[in-house]
C-alpha atoms as a PDB file:
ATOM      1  CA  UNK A   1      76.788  16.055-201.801  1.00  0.00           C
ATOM      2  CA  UNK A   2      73.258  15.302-201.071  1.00  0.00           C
ATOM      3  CA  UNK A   3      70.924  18.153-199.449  1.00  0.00           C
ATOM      4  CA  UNK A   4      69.604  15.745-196.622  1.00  0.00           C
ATOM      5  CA  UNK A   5      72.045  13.669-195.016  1.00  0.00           C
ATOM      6  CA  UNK A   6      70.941  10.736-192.739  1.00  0.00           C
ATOM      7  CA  UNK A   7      73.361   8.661-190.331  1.00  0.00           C
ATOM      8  CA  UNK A   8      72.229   5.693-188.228  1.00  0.00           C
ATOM      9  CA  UNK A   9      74.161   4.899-185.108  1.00  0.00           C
ATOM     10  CA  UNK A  10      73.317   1.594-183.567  1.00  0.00           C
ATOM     11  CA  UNK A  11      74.491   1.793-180.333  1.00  0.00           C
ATOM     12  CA  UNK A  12      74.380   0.559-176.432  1.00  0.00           C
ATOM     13  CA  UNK A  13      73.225  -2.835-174.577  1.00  0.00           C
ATOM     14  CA  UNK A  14      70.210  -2.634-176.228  1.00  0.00           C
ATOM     15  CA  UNK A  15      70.971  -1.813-179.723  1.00  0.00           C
ATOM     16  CA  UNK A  16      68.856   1.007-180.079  1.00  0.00           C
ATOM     17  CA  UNK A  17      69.002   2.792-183.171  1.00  0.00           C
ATOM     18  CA  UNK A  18      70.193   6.793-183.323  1.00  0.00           C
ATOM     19  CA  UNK A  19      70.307   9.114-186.219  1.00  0.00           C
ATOM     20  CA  UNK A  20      71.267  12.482-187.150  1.00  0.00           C
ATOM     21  CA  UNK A  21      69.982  14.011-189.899  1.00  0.00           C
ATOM     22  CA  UNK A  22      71.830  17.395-191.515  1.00  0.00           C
ATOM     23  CA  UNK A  23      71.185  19.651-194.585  1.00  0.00           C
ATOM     24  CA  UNK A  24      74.091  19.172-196.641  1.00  0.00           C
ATOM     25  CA  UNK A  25      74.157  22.939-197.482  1.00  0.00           C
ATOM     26  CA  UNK A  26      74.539  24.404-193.560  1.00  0.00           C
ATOM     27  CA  UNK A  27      75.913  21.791-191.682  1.00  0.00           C
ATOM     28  CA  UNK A  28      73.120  21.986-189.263  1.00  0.00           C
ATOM     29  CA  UNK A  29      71.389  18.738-187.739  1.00  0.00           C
ATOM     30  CA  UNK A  30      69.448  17.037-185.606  1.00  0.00           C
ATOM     31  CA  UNK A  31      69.781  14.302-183.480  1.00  0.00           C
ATOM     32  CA  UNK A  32      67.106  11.836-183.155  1.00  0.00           C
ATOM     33  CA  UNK A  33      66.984   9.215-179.983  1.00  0.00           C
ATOM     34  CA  UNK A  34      70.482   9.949-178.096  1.00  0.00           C
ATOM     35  CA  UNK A  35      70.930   6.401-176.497  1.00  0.00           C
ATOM     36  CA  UNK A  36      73.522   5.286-174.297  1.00  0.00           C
ATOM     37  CA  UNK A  37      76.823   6.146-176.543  1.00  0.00           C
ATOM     38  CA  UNK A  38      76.547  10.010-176.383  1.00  0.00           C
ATOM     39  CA  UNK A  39      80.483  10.181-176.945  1.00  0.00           C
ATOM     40  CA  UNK A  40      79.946   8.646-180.099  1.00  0.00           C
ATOM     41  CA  UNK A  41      77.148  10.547-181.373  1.00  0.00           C
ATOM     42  CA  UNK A  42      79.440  13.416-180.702  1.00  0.00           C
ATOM     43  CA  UNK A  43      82.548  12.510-182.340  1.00  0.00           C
ATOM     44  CA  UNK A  44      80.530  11.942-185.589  1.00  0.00           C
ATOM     45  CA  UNK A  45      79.155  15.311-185.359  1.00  0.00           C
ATOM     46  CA  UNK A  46      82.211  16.633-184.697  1.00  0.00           C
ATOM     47  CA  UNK A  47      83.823  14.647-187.859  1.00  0.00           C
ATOM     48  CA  UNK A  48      81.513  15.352-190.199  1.00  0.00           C
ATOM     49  CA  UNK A  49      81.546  19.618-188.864  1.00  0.00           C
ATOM     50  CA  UNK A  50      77.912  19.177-188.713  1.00  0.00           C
ATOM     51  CA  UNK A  51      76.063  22.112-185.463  1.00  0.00           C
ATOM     52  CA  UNK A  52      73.642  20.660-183.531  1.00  0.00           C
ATOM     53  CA  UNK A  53      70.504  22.359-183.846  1.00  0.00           C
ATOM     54  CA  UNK A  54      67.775  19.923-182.255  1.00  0.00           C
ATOM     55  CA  UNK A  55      67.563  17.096-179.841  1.00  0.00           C
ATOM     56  CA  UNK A  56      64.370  14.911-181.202  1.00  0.00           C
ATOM     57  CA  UNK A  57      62.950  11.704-179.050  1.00  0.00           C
ATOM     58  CA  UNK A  58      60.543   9.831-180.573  1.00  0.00           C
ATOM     59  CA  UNK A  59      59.357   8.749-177.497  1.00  0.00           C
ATOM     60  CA  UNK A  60      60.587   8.306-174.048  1.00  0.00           C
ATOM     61  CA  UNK A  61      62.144   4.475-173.073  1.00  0.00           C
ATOM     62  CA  UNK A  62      65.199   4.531-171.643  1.00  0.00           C
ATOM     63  CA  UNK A  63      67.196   3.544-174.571  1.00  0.00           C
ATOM     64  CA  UNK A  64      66.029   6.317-176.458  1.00  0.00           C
ATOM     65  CA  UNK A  65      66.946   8.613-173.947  1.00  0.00           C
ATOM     66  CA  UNK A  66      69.848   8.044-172.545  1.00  0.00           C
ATOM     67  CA  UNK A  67      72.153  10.397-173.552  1.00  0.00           C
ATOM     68  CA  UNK A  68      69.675  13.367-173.492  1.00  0.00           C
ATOM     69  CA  UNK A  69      72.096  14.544-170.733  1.00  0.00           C
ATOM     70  CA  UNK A  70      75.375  14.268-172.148  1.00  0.00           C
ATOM     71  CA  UNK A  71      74.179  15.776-175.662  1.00  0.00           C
ATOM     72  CA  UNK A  72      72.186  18.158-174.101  1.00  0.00           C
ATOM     73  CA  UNK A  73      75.333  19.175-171.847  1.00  0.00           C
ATOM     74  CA  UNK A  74      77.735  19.538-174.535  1.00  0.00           C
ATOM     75  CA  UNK A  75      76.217  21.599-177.708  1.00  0.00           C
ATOM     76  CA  UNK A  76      72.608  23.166-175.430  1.00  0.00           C
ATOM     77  CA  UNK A  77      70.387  22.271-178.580  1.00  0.00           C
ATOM     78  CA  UNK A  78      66.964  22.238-177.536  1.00  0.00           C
ATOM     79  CA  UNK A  79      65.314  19.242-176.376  1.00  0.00           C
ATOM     80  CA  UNK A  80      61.946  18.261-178.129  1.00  0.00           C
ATOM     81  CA  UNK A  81      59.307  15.973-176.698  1.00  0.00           C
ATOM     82  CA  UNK A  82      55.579  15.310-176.744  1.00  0.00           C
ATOM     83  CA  UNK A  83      54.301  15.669-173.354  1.00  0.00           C
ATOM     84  CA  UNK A  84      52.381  12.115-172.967  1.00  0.00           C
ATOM     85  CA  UNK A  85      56.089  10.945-172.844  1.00  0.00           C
ATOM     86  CA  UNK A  86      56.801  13.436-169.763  1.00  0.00           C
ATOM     87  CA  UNK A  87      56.117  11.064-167.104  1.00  0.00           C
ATOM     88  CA  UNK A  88      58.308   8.056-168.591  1.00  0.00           C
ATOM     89  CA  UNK A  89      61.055  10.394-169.744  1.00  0.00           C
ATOM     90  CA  UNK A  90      60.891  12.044-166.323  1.00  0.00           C
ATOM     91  CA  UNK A  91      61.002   8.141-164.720  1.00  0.00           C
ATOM     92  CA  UNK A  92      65.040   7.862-166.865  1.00  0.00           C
ATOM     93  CA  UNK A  93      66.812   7.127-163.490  1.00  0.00           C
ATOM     94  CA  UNK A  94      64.535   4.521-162.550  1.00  0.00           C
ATOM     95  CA  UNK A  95      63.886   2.486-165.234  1.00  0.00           C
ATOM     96  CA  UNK A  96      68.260   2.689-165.105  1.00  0.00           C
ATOM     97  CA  UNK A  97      67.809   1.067-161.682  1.00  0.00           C
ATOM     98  CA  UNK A  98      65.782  -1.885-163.063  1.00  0.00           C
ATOM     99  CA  UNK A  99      68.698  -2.088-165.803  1.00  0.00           C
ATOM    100  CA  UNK A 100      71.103  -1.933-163.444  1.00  0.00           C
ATOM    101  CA  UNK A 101      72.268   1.260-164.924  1.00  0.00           C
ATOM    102  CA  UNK A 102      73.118   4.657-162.189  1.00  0.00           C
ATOM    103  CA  UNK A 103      71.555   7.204-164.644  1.00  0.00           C
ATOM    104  CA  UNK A 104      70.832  11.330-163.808  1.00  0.00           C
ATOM    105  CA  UNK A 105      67.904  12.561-164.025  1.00  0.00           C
ATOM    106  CA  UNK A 106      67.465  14.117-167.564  1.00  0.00           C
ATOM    107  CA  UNK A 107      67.209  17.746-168.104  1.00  0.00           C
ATOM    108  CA  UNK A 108      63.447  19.434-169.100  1.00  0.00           C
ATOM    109  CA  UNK A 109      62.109  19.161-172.595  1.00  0.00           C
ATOM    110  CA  UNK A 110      62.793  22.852-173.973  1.00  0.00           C
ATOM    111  CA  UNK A 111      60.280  22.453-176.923  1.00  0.00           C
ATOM    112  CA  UNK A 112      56.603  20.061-176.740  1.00  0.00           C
ATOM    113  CA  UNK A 113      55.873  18.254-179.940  1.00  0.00           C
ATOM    114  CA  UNK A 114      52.433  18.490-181.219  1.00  0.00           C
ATOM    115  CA  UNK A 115      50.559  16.708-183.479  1.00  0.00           C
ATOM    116  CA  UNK A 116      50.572  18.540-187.467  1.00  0.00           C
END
């Protein structure tokens, strides 16, 4: 078994691109850009007996983001975002509206990323 794992998830209307990433040795990963199939991203966590340790957005546009919520809401890992994407990330039920999409507001950034 390799020591880094790395799974992509395409997923959602917009065929956004997720990953988790996992040491090999402790099971624990992180999730990188939740999209819109959060039940997905959790059943392959769940399969693989991988512990969520970190949420990790990239940046904030709504495909990236929206199933900060639901992953959030299920395991509490921490969420981690750089502040310049506050306002956007903040903005999630909005730019759902302009989708067409009903979408919650998503729950605060626990952790900002900074540059280094």
């Amino acid at each position: 078994m390799s020591e880094l794992e790395v799974v992509a998830l395409p997923n959602g209307q917009l065929a956004e691109n997720c990953y988790l990433v996992a040491d090999g040795r402790t099971a624990e990963a992180v999730i990188i850009d939740p999209g819109e199939e959060s039940g997905m991203f959790l059943a392959e966590l769940h399969s693989r007996g991988w512990s969520l340790k970190g949420i990790w957005l990239t940046h904030a546009h709504v495909d990236h983001i929206m199933g900060v919520g639901a992953v959030h809401a299920a395991t509490g890992a921490p969420i981690h975002l750089h502040p310049l994407d506050r306002p956007l990330y903040d903005a999630l039920p909005r730019f759902g509206a302009w989708l067409g999409m009903q979408l919650d507001p998503p729950p605060p950034p626990d952790v900002e990323l900074r540059p280094g």
